[in-house]
N, C-alpha and C. Protein backbone atom coordinates (compact mmCIF):
# COMPACT_ATOMS: atom_id res chain seq x y z
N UNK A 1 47.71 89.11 133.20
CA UNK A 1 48.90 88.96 134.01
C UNK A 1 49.75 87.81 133.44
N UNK A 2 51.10 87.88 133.30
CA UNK A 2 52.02 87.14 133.05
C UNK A 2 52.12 85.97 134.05
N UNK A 3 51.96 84.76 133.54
CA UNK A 3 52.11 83.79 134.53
C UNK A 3 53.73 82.76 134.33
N UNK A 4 54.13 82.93 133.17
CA UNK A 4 55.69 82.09 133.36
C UNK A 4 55.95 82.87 131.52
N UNK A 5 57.46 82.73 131.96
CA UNK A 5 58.00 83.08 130.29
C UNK A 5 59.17 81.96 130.91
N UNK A 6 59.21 81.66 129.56
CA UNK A 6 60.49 80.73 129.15
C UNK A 6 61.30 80.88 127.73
N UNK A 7 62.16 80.39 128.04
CA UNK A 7 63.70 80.92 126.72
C UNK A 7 64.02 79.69 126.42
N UNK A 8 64.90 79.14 124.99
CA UNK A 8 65.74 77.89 125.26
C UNK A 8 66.40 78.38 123.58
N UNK A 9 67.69 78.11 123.49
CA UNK A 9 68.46 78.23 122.47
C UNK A 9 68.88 76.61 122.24
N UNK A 10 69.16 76.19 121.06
CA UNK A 10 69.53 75.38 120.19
C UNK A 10 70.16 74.97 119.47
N UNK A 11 71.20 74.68 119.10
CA UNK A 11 72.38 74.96 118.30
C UNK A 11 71.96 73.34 117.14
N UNK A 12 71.75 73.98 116.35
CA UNK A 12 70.90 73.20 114.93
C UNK A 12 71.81 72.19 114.47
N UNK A 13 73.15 72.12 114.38
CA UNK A 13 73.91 71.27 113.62
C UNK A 13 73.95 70.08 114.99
N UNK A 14 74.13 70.21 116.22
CA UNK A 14 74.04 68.99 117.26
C UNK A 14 73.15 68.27 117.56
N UNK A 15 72.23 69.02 117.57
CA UNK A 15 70.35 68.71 117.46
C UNK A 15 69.89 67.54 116.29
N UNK A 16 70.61 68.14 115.00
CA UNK A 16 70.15 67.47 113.42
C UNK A 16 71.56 65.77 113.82
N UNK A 17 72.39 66.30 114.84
CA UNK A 17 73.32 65.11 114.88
C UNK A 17 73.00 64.18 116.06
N UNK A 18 72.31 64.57 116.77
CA UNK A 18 71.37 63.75 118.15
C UNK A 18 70.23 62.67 117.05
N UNK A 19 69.52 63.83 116.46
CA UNK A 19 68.42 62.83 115.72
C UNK A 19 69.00 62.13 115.20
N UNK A 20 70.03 62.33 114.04
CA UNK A 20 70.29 61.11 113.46
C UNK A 20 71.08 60.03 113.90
N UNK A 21 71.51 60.28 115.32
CA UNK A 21 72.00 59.22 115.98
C UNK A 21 71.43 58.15 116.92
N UNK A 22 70.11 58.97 116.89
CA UNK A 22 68.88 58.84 117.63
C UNK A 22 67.41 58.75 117.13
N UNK A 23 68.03 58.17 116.39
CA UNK A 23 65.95 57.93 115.19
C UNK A 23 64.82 57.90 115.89
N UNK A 24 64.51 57.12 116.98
CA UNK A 24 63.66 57.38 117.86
C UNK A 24 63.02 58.41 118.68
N UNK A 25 63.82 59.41 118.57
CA UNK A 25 63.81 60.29 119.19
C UNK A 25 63.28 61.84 118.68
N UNK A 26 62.79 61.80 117.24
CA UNK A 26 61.82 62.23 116.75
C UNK A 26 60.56 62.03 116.97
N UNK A 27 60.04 60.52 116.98
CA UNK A 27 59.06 60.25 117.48
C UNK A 27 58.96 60.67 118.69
N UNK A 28 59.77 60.53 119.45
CA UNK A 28 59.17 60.52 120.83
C UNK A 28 59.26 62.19 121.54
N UNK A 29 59.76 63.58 120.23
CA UNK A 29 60.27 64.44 120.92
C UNK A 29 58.60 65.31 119.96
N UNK A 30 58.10 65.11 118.48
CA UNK A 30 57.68 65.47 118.07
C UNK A 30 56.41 64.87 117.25
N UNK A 31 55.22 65.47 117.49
CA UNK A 31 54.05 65.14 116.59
C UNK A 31 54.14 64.85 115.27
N UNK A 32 53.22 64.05 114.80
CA UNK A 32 53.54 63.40 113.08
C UNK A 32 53.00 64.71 112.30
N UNK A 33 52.35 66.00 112.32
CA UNK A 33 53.26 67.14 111.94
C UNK A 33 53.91 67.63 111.89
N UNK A 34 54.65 67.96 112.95
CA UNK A 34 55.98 68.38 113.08
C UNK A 34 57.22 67.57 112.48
N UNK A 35 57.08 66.08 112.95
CA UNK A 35 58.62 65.58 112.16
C UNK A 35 58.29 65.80 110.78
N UNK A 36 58.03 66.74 109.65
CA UNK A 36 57.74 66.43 107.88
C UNK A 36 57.99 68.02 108.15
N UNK A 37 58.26 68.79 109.25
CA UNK A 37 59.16 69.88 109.01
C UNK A 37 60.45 69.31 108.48
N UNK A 38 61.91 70.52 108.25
CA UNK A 38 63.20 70.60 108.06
C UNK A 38 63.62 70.84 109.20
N UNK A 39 65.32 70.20 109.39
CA UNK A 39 65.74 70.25 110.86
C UNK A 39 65.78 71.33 111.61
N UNK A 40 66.16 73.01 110.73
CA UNK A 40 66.03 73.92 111.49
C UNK A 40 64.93 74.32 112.25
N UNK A 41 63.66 74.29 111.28
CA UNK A 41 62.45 74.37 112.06
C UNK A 41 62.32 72.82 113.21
N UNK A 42 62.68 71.93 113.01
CA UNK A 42 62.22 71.02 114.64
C UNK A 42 63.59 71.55 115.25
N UNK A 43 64.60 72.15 115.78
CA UNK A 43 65.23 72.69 116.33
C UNK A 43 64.55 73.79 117.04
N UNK A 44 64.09 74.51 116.09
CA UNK A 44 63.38 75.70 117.07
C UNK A 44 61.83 75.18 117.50
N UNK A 45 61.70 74.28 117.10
CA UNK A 45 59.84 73.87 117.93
C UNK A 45 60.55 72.94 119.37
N UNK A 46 61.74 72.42 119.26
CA UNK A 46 62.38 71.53 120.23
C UNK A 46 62.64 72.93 121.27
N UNK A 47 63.28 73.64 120.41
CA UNK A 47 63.53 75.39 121.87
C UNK A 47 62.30 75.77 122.53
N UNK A 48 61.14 75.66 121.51
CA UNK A 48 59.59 75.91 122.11
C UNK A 48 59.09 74.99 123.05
N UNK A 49 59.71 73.74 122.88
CA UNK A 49 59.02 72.66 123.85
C UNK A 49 59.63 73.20 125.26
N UNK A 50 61.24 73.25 125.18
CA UNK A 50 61.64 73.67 126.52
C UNK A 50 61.53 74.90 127.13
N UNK A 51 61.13 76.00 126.67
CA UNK A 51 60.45 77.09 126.72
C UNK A 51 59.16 77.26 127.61
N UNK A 52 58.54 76.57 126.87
CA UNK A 52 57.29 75.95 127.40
C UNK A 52 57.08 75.12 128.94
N UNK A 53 57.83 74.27 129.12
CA UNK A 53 58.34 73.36 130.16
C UNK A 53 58.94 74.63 131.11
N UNK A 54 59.71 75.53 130.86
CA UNK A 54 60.06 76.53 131.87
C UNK A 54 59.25 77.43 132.21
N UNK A 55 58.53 77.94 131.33
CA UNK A 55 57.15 79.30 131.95
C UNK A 55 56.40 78.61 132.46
N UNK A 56 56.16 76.53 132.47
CA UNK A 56 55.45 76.29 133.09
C UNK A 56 55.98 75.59 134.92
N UNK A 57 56.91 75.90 135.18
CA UNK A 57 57.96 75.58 136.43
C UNK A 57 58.57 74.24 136.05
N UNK A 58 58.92 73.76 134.91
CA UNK A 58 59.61 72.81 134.78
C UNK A 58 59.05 71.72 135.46
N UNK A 59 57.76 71.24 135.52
CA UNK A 59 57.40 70.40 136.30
C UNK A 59 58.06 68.66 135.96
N UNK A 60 57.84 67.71 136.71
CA UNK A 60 57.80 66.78 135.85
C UNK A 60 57.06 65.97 135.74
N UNK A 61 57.47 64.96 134.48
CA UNK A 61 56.28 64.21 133.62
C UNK A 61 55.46 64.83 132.72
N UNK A 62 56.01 66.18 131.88
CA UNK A 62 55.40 66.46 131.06
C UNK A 62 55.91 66.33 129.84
N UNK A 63 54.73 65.81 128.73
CA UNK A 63 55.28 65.07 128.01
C UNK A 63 55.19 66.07 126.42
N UNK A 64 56.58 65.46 125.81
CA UNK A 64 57.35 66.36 124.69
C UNK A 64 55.88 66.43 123.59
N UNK A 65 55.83 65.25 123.14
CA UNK A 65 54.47 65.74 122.24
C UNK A 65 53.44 66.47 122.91
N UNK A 66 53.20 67.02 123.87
CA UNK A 66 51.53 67.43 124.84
C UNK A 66 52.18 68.88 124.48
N UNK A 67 52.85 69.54 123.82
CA UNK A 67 53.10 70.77 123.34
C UNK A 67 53.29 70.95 121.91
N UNK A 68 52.43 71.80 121.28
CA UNK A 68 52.44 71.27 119.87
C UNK A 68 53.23 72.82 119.07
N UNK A 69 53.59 72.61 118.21
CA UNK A 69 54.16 74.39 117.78
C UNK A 69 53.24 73.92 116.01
N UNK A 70 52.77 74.66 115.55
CA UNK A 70 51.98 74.69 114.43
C UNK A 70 52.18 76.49 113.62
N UNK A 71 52.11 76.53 112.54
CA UNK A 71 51.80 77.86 111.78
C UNK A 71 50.49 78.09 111.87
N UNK A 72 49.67 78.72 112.43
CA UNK A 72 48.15 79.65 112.07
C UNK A 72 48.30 79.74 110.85
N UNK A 73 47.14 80.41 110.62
CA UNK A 73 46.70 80.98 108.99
C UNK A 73 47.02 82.53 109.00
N UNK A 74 47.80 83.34 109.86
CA UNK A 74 48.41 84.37 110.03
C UNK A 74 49.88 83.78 109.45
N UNK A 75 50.20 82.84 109.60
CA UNK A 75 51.72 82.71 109.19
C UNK A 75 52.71 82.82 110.40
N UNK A 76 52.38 82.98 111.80
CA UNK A 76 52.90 83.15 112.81
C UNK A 76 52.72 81.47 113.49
N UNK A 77 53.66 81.29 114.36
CA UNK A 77 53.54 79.89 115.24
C UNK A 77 52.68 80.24 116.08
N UNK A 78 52.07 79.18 116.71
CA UNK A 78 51.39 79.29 117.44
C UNK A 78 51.68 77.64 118.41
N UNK A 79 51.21 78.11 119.82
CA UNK A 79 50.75 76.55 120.59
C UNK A 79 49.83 76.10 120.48
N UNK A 80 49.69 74.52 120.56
CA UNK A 80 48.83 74.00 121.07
C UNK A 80 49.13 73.00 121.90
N UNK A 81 48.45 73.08 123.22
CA UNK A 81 48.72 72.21 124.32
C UNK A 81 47.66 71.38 124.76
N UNK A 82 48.32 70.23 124.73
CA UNK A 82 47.46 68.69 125.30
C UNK A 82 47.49 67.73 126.60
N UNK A 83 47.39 67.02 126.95
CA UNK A 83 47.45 66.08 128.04
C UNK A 83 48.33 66.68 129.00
N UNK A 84 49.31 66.22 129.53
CA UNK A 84 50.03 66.53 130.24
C UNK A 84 50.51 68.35 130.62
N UNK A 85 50.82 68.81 129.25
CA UNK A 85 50.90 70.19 129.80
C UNK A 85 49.69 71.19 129.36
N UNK A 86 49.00 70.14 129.06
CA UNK A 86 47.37 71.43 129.20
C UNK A 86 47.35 71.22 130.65
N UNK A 87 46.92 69.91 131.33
CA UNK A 87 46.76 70.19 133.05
C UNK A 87 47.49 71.01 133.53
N UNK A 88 49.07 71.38 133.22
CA UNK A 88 49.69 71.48 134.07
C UNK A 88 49.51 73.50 133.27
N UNK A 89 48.98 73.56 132.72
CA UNK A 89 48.48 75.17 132.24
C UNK A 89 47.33 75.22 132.93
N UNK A 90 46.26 74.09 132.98
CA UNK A 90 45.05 74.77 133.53
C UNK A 90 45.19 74.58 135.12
N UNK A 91 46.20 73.99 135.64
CA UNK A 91 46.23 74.45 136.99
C UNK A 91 46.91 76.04 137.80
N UNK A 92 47.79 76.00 136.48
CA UNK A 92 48.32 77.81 136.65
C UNK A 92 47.66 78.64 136.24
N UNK A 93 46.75 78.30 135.69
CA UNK A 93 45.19 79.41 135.14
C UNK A 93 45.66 80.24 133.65
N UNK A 94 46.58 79.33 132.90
CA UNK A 94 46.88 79.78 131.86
C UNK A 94 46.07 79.93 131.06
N UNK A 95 45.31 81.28 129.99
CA UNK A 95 44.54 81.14 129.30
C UNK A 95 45.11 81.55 128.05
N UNK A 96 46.29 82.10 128.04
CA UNK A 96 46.65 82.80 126.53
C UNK A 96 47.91 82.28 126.18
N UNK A 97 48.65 82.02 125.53
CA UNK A 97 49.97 81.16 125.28
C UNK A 97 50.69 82.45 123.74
N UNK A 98 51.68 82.90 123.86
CA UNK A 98 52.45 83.43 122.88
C UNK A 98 53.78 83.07 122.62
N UNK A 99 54.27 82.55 121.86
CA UNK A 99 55.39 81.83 121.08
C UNK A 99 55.94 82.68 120.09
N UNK A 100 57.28 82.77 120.11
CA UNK A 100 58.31 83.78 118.98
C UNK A 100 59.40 82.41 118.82
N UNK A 101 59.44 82.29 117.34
CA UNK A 101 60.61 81.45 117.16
C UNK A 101 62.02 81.90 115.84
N UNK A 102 62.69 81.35 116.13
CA UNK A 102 63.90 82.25 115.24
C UNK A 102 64.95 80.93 115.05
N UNK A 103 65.49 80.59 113.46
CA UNK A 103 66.02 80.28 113.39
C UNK A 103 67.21 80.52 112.61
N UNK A 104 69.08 81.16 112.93
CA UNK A 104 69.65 81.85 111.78
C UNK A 104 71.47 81.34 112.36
N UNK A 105 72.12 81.43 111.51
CA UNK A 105 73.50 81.30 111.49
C UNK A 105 73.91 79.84 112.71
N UNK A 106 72.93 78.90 112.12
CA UNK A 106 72.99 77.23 113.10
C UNK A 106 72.94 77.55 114.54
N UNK A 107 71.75 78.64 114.76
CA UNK A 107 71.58 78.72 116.15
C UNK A 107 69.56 78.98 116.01
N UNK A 108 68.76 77.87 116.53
CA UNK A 108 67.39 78.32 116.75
C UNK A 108 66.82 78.62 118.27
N UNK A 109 66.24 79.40 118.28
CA UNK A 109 65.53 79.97 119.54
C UNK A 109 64.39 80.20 119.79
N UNK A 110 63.75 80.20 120.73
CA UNK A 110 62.27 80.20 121.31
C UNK A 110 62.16 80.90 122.35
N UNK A 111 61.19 82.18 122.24
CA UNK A 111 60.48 82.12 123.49
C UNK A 111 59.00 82.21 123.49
N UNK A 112 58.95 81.88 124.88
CA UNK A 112 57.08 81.34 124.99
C UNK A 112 56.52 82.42 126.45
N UNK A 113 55.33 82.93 126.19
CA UNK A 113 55.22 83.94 127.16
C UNK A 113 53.36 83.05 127.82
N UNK A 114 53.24 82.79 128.94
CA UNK A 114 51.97 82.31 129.18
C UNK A 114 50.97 83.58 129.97
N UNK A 115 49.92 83.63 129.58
CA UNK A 115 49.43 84.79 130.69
C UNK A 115 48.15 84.11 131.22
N UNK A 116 47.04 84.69 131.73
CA UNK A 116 45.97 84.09 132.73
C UNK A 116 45.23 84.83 131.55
C-alpha cells in the first residue's frame, strides 16, 4: 500500500545561485557524498529531499541530511534514510522507498513514492 508520494521541481540555474551565495548551505542541505556531485545532480537530490519531506506529511524538524539520494549498483537512485526521517518513516510503517529523478533544459525534478 502506498503510504505518501511527493513531487518537487527545481529550477537549476537559482539553486546553483542560492549555493553560491550561500556556501553554507551545502553543508547543511547535503551529505559529504553528495556535495562532490555537479550542480544539476544536487538540484535534483535537493527536489528528492523535498519530495521526501512531502510523502512524509511535511512534518517538522526533519533534517536535510537524514535523507540521503545515492546511485545503487543498478545505476538507478536510490534512498537512504537516517535520524530524523527514518523515525518519522518508521512511524508511518514505511518499508519500501522509490525515487525517480530527472534533470533537463535548467529544470530538475523528483519524485519519491513510500509504501508499507
Amino acid at each position: 500500500m502506498i503510504i505518501g508520494v511527493g513531487i518537487d521541481v527545481v529550477d537549476v540555474g537559482r539553486f546553483v545561485e542560492t549555493l553560491t551565495r550561500t556556501p553554507r548551505l551545502t553543508q547543511r542541505l547535503f551529505t559529504d557524498a553528495e556535495q562532490r556531485l555537479p550542480p544539476a545532480s544536487l538540484a535534483a537530490r535537493f527536489a528528492a529531499k523535498e519530495a521526501v519531506a512531502k510523502a512524509l506529511g511535511a512534518p517538522v524538524g526533519l533534517r536535510w541530511r537524514d535523507a540521503e539520494v545515492h546511485r545503487g549498483d543498478d545505476g538507478r537512485p536510490h534512498l537512504s534514510l537516517h535520524g530524523t526521517v527514518q523515525t518519522r518513516a518508521d512511524d508511518l510503517g514505511v518499508r519500501r522507498t522509490h525515487v525517480s529523478l530527472s534533470h533537463d533544459a535548467g529544470i530538475a525534478s523528483a519524485v519519491v513514492v513510500l509504501e508499507d
